[in-house]
C-alpha atoms as a PDB file:
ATOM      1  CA  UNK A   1     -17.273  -5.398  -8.263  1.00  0.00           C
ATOM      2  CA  UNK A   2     -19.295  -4.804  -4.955  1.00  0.00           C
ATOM      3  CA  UNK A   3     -19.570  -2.427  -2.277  1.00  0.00           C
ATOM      4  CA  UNK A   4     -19.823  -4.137   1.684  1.00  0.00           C
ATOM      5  CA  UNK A   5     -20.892  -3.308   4.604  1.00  0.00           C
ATOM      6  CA  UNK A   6     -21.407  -5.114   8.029  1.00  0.00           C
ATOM      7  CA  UNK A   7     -24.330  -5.135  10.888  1.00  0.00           C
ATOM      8  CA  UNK A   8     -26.516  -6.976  12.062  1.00  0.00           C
ATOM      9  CA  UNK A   9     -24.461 -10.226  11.681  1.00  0.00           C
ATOM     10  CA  UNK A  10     -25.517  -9.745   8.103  1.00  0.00           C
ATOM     11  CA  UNK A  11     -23.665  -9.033   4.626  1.00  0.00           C
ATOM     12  CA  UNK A  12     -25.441  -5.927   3.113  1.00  0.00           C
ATOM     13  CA  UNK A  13     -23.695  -5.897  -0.640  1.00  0.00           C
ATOM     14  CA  UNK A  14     -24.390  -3.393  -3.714  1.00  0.00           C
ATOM     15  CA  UNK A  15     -23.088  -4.611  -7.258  1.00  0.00           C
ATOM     16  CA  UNK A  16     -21.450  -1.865  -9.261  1.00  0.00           C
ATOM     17  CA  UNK A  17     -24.365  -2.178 -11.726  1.00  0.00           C
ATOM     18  CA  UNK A  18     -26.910  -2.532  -9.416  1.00  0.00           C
ATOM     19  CA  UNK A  19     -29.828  -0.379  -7.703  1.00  0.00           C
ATOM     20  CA  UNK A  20     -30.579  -2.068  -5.060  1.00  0.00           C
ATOM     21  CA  UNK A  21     -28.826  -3.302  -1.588  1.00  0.00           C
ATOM     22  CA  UNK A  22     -28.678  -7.380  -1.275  1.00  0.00           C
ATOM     23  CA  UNK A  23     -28.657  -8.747   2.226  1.00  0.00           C
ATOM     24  CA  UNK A  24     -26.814 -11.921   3.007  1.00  0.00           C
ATOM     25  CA  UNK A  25     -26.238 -14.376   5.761  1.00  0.00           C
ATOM     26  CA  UNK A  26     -22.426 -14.526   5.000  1.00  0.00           C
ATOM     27  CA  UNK A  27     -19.612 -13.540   3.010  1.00  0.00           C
ATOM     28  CA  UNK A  28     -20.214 -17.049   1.919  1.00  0.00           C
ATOM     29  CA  UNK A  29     -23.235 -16.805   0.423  1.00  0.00           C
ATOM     30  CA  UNK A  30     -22.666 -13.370  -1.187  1.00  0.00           C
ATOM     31  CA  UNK A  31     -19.550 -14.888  -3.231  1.00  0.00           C
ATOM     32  CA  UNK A  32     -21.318 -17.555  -4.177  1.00  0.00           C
ATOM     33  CA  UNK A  33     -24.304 -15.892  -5.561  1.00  0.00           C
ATOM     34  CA  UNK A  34     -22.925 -12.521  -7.033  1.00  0.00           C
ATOM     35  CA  UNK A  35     -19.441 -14.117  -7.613  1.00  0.00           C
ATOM     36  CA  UNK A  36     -17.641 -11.098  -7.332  1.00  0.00           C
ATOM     37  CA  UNK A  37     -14.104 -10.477  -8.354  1.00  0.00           C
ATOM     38  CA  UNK A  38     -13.514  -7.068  -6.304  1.00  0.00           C
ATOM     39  CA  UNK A  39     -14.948  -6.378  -2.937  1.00  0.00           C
ATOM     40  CA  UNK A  40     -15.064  -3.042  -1.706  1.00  0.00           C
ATOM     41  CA  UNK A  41     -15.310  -2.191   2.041  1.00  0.00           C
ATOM     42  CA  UNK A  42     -15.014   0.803   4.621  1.00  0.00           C
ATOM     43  CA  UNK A  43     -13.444  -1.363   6.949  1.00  0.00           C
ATOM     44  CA  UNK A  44     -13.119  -5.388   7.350  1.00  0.00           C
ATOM     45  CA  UNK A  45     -13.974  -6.618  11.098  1.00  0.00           C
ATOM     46  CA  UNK A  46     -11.009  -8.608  12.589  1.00  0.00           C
ATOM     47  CA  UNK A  47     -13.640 -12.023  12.777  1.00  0.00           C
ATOM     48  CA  UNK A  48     -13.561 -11.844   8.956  1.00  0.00           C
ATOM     49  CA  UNK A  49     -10.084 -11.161   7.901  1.00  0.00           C
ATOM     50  CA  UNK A  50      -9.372 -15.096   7.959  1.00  0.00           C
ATOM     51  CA  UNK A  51     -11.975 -15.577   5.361  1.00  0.00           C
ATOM     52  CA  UNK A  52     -10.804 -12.813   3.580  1.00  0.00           C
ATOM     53  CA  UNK A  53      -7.109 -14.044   2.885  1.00  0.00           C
ATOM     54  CA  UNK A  54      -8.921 -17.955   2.058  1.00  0.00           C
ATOM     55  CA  UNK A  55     -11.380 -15.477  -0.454  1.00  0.00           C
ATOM     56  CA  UNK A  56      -8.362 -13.745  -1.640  1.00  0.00           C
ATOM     57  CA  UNK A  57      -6.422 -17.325  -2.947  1.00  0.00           C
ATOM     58  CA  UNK A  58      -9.387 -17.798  -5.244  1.00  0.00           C
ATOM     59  CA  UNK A  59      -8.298 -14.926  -6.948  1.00  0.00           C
ATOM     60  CA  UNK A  60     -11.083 -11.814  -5.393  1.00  0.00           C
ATOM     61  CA  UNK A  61      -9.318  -8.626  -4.336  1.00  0.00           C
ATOM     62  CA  UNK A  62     -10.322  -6.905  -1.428  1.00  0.00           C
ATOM     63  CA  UNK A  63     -10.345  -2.925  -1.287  1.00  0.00           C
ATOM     64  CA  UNK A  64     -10.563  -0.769   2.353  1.00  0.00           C
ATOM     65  CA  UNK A  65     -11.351   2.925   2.539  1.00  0.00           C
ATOM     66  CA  UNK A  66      -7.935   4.642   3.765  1.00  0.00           C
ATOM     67  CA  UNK A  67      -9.893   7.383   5.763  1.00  0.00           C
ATOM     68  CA  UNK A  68     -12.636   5.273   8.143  1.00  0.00           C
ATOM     69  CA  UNK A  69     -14.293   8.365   8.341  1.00  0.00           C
ATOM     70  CA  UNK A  70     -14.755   8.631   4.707  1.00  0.00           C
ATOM     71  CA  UNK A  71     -18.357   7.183   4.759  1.00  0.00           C
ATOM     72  CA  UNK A  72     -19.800   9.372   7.743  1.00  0.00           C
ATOM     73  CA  UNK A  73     -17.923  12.449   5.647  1.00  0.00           C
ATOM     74  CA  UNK A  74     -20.112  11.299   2.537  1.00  0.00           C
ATOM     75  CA  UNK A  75     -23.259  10.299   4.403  1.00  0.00           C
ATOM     76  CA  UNK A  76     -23.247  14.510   5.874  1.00  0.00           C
ATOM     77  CA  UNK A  77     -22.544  16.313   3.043  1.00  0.00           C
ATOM     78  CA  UNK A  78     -25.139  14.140   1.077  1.00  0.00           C
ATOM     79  CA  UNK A  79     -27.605  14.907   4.141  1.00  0.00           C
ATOM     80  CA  UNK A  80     -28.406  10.950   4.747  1.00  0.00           C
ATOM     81  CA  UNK A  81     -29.730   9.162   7.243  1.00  0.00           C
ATOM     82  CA  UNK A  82     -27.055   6.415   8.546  1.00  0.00           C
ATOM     83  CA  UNK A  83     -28.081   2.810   8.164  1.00  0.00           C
ATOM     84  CA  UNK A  84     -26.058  -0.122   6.139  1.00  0.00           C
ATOM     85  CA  UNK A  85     -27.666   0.191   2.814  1.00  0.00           C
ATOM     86  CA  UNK A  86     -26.382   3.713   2.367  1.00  0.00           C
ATOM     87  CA  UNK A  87     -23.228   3.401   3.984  1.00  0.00           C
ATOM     88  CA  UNK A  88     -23.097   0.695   1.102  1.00  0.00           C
ATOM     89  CA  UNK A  89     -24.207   3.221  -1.131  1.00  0.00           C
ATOM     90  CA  UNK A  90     -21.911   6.043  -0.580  1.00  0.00           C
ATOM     91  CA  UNK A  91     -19.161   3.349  -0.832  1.00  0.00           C
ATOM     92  CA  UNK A  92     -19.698   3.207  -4.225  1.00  0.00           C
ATOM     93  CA  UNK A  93     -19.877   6.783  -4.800  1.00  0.00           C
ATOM     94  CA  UNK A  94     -17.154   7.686  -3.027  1.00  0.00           C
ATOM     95  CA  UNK A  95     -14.955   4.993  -5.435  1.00  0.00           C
ATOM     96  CA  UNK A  96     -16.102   6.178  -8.394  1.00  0.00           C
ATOM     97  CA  UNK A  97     -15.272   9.477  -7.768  1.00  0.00           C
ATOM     98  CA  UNK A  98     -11.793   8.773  -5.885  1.00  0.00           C
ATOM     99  CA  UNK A  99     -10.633   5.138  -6.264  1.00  0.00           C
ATOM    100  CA  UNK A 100      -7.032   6.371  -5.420  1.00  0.00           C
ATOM    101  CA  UNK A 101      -8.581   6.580  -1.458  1.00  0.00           C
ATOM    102  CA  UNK A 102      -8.688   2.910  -1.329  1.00  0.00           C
ATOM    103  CA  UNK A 103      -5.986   0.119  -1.012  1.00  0.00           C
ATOM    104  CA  UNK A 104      -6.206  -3.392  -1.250  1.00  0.00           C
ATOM    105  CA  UNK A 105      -6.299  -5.521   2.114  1.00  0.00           C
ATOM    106  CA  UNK A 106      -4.538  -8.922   1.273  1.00  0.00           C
ATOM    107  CA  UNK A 107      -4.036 -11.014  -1.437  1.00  0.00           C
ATOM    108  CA  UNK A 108      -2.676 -13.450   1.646  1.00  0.00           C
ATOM    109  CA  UNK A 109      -1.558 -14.031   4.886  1.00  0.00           C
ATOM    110  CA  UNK A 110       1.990 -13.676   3.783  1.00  0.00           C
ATOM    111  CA  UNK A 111       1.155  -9.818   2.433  1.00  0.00           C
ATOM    112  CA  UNK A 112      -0.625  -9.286   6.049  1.00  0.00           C
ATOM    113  CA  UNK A 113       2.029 -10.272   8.133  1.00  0.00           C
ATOM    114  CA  UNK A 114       4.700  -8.070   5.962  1.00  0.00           C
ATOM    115  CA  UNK A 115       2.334  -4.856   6.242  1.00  0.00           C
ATOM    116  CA  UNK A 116       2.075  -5.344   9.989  1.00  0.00           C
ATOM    117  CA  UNK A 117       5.564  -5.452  10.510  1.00  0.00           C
ATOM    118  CA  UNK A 118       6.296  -2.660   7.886  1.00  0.00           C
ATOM    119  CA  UNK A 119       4.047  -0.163   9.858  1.00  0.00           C
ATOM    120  CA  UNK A 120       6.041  -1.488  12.661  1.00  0.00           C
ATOM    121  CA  UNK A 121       9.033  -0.744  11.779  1.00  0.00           C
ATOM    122  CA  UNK A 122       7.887   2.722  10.522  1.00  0.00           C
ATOM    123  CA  UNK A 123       6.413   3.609  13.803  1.00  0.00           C
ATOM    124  CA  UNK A 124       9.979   1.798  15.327  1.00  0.00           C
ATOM    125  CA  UNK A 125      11.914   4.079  12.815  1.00  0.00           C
ATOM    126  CA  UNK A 126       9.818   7.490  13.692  1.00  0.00           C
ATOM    127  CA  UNK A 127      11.197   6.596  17.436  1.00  0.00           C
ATOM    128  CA  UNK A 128      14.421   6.187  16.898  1.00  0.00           C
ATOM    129  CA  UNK A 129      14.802   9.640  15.161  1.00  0.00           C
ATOM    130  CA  UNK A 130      12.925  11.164  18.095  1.00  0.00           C
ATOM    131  CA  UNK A 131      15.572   9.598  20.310  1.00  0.00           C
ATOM    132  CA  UNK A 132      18.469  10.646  18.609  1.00  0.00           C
ATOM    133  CA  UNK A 133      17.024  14.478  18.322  1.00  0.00           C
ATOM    134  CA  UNK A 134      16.572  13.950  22.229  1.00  0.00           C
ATOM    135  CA  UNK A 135      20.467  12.793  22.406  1.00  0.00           C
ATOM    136  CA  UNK A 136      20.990  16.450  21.353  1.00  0.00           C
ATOM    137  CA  UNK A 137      19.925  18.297  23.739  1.00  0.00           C
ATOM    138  CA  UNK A 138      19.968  16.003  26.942  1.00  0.00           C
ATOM    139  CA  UNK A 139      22.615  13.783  28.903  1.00  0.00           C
ATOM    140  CA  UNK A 140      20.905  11.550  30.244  1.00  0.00           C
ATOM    141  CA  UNK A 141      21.912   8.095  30.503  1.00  0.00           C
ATOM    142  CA  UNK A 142      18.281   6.715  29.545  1.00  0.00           C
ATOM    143  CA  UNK A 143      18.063   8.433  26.619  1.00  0.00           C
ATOM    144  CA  UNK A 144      21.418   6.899  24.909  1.00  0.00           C
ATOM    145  CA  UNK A 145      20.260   3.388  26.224  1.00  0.00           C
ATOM    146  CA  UNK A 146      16.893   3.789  24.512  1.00  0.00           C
ATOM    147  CA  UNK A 147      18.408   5.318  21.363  1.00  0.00           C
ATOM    148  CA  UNK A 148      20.671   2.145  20.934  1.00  0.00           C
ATOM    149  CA  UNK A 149      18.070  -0.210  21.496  1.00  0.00           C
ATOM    150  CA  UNK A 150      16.078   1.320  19.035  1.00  0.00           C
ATOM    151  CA  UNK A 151      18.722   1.291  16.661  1.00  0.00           C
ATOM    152  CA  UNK A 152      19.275  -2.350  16.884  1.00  0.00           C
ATOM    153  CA  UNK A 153      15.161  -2.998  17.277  1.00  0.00           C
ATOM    154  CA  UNK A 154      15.148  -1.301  13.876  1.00  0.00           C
ATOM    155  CA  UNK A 155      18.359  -3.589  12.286  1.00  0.00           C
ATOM    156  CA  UNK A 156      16.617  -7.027  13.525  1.00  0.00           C
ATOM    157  CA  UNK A 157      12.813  -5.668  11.937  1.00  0.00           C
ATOM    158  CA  UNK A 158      14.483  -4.515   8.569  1.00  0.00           C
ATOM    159  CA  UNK A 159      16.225  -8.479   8.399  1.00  0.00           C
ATOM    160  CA  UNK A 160      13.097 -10.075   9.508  1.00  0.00           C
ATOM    161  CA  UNK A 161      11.034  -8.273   6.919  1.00  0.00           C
ATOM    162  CA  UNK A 162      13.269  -9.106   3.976  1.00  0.00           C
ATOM    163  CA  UNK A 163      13.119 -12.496   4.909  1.00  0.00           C
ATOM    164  CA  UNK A 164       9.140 -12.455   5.214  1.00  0.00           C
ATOM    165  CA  UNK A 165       8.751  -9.879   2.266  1.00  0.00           C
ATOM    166  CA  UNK A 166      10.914 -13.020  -0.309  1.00  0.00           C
ATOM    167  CA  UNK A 167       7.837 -15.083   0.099  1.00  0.00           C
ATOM    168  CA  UNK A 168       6.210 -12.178  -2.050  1.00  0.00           C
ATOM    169  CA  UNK A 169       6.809 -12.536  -5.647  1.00  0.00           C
ATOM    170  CA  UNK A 170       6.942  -8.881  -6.143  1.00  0.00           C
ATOM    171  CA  UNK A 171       8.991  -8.289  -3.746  1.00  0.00           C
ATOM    172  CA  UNK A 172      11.266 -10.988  -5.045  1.00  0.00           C
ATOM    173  CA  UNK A 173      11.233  -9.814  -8.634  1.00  0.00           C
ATOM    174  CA  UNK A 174      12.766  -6.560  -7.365  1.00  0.00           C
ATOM    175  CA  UNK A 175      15.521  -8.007  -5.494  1.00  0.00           C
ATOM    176  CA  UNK A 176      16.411 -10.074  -8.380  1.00  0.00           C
ATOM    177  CA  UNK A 177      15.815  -7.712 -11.344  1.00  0.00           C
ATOM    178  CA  UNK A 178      16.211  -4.302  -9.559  1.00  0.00           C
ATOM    179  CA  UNK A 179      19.227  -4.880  -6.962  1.00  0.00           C
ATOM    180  CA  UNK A 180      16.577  -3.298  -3.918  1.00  0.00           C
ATOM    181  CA  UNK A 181      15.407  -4.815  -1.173  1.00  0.00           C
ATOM    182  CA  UNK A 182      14.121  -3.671   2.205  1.00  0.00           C
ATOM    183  CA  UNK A 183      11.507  -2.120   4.740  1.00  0.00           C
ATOM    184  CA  UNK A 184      10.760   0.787   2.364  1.00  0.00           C
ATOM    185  CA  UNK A 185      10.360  -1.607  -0.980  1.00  0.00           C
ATOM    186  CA  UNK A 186       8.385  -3.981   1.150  1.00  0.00           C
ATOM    187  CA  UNK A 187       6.062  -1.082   2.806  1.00  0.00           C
ATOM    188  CA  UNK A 188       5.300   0.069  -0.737  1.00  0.00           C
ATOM    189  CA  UNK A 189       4.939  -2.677  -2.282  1.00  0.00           C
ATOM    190  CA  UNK A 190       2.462  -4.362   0.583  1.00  0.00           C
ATOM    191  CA  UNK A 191       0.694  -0.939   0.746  1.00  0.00           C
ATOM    192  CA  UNK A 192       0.240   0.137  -2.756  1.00  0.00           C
ATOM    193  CA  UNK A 193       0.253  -3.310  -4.894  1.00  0.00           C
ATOM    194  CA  UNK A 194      -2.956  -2.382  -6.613  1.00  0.00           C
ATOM    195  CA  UNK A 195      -1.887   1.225  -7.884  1.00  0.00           C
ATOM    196  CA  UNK A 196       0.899   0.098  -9.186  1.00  0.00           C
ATOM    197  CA  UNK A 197      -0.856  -2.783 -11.437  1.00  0.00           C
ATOM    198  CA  UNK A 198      -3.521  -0.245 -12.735  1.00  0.00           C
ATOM    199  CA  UNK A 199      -2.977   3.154 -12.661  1.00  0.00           C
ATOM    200  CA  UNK A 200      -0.709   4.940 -15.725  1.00  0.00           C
ATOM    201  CA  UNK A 201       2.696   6.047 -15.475  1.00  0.00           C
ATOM    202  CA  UNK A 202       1.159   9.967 -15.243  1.00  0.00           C
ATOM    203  CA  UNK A 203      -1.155   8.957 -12.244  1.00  0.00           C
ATOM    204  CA  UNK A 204       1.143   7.255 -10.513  1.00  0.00           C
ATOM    205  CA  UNK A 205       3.788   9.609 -10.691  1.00  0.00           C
ATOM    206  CA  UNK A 206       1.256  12.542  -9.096  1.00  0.00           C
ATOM    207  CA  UNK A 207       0.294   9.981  -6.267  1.00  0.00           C
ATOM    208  CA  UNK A 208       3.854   9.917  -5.553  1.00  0.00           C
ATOM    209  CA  UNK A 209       4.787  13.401  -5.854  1.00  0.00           C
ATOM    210  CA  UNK A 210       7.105  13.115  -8.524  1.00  0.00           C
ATOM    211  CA  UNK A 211       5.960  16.421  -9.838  1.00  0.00           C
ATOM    212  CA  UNK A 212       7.451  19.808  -7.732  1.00  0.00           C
ATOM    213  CA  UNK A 213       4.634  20.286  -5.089  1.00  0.00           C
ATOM    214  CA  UNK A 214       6.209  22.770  -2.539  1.00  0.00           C
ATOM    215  CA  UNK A 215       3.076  23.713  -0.913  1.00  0.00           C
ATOM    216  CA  UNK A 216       2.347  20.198   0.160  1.00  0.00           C
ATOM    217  CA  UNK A 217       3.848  17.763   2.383  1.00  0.00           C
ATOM    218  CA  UNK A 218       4.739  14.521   0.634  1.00  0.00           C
ATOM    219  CA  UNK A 219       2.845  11.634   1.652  1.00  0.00           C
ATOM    220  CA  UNK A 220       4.411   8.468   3.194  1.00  0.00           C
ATOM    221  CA  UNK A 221       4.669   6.067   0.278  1.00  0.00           C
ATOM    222  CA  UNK A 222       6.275   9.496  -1.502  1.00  0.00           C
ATOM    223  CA  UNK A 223       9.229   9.884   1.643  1.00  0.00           C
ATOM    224  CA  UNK A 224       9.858   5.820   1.332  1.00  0.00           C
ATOM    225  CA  UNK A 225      10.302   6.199  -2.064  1.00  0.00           C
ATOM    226  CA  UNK A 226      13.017   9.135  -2.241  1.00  0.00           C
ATOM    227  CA  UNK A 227      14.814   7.714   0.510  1.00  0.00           C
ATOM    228  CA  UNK A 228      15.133   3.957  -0.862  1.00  0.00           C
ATOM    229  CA  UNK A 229      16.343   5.915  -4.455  1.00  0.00           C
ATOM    230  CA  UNK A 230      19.109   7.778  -2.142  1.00  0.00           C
ATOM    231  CA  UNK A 231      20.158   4.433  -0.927  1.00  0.00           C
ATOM    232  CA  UNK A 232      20.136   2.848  -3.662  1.00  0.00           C
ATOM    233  CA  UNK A 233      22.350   5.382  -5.495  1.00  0.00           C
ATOM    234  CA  UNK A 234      24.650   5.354  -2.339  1.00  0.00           C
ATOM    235  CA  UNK A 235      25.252   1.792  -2.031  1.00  0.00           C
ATOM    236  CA  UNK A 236      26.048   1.894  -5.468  1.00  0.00           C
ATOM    237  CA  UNK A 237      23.373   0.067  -7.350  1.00  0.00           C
ATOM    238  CA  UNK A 238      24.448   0.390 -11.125  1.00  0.00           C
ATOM    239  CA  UNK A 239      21.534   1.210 -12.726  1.00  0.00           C
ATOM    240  CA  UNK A 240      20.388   3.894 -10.414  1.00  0.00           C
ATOM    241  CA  UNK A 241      24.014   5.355  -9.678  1.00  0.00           C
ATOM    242  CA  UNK A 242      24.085   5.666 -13.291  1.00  0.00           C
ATOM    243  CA  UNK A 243      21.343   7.453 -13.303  1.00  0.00           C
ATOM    244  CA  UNK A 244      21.940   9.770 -10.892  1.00  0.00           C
ATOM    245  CA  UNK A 245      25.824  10.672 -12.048  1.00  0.00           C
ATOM    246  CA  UNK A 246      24.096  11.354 -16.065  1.00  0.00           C
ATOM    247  CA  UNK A 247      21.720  14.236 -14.470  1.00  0.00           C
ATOM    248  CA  UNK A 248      24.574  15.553 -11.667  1.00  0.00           C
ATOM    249  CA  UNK A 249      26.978  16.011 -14.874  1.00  0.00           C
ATOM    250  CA  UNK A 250      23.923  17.949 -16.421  1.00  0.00           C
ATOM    251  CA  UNK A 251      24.110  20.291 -13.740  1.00  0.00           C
ATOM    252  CA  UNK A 252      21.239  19.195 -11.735  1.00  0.00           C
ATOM    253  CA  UNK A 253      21.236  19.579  -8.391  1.00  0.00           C
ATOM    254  CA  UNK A 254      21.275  16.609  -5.725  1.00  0.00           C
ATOM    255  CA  UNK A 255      17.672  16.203  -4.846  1.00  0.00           C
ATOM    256  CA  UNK A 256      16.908  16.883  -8.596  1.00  0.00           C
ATOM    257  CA  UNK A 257      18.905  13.672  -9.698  1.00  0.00           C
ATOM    258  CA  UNK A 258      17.748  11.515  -6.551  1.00  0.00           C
ATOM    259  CA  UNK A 259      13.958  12.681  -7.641  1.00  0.00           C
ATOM    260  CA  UNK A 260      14.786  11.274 -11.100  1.00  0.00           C
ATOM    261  CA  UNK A 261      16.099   8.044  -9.927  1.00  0.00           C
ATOM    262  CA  UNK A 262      12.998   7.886  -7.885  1.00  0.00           C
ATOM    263  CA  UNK A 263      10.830   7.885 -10.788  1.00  0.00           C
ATOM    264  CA  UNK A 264      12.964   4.954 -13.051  1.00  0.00           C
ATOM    265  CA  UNK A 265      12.742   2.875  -9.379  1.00  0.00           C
ATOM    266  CA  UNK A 266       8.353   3.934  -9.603  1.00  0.00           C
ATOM    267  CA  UNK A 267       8.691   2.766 -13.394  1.00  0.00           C
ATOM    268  CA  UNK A 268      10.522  -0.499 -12.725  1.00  0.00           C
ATOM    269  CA  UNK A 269       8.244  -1.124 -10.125  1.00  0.00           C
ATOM    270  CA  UNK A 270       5.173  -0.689 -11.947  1.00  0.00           C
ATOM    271  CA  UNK A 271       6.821  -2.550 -14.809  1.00  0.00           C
ATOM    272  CA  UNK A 272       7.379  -5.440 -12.853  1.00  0.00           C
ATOM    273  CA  UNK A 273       3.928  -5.362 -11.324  1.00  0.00           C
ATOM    274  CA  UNK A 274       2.339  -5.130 -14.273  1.00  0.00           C
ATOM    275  CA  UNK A 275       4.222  -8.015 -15.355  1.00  0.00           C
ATOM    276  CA  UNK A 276       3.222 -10.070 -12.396  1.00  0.00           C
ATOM    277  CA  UNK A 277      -0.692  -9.626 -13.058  1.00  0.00           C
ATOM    278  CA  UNK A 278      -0.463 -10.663 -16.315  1.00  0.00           C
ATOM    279  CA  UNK A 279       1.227 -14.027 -15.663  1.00  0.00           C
ATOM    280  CA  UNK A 280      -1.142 -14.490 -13.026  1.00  0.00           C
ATOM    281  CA  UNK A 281      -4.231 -14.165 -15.613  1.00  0.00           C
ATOM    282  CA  UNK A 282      -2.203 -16.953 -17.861  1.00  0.00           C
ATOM    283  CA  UNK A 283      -2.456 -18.802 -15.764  1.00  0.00           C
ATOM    284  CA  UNK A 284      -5.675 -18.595 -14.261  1.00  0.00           C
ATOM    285  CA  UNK A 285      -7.095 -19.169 -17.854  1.00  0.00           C
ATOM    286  CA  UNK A 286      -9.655 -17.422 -19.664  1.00  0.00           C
ATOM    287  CA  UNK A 287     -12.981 -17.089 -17.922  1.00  0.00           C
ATOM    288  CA  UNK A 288     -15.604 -20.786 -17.944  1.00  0.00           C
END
């Protein structure tokens, strides 16, 4: 594993195990010397994202800070003078400490293209609901107009997305083996790949908010996840209608039994991913 930052129109890396900050040319010549199998950055300039997806085929994995203000947070409260070997630095410390604030940025271009247009159709989605609140309270002509076209933006995205999202064989195995497909399946999936491969079934189900958290708002990947277990249960998937009818006829309330349903579909998932790595280490072979 190593930590990377830009500047300079150098490469300033930092191995895992290592004290001291290397300085390269390219992204070239760092893989080929330290022959890494993560990279960790803060943030991956646009010029290099190319490379990055034609790294990613030979099997690296690429990790971006969530919060680009993470480094400047770390750099302050460490009192630190700014420059690229400590922002390099306090990369690493910040993922030992809190790998969970980092998510992969491509295994390929396919998995690029399907986040963009996820986050899309979120943003599209967010919109729409606006729109229809405004259809409440207002008459006006332009309002209904743009709360229809919306509507249909948002049909045509979720369609194009499933199509893109097959050429992912996650994605894939869950339409197949799970009955579930869609924007929601494909956001998570594209978004959060990396935590479902590696973290347990515990961690994973606080990074989801599985557990009763009333005091804080659920995060995204937690609201695309409840939702896509309420439609799966209401277009009558069989495993996950099951599901849900076992804990209604226990007396559990609605949002009790979808929450439950939520966690088998966060299971499957991470069963399936899990599943998908290790095929993909067959075969790669065992290390030369």
């Amino acid at each position: 594993m190593v930590f990377v930052d830009f500047g300079r129109n150098k490469v300033f890396a930092l191995a895992d195990d290592g004290e001291d900050v290397l300085i390269f040319e390219s992204f070239g010549d760092l893989v080929e010397r330290l022959r890494p199998t993560v990279i960790v950055v803060d943030s991956l300039p646009r010029k290099l994202q190319n490379t990055a997806a034609g790294l990613a085929k030979t099997g690296i994995t690429f990790l971006r800070l969530k919060n680009l203000r993470g480094v400047a947070e770390e750099r302050k409260a460490n009192g630190v003078r700014k420059n690229h070997e400590n922002d390099a630095k306090m990369l690493r410390e910040i993922y030992r400490r809190h790998p969970y604030m980092f998510q992969p940025i491509s295994t390929s271009p396919e998995e690029l293209e399907v986040r963009a247009l996820t986050e899309l159709w979120v943003g599209i989605t967010r919109h729409k609901k606006m729109a229809k609140h405004a259809r409440t309270t207002t008459e006006d002509q332009l309002v209904t107009e743009m709360h229809k076209k919306l509507t249909r933006y948002t049909k045509v995205l979720a369609k194009r997305i499933h199509e893109k999202a097959m050429a992912l064989q996650l994605y894939r195995k869950a339409v197949e083996e799970l009955g579930v497909k869609g924007p929601m399946l494909a956001y998570i999936i594209c978004h959060d790949a990396i935590a479902l491969t590696t973290l347990p079934k515990d961690r994973l189900a606080v990074r989801y908010c599985m557990t009763r958290r009333f005091w804080k708002r659920r995060p995204l990947r937690s609201r695309l996840l409840t939702l896509l277990a309420a439609a799966a249960v209401i277009n009558g998937y069989p495993k996950y209608r099951k599901i849900y009818e076992e804990y209604r006829q226990k007396g559990k309330r609605h949002w009790s039994a979808n929450l439950r349903v939520a966690m088998r579909m966060l299971r499957d998932l991470r069963q399936l991913s899990r599943q998908e790595h290790r095929q993909l280490n067959q075969r790669a072979g065992p290390p030369a």
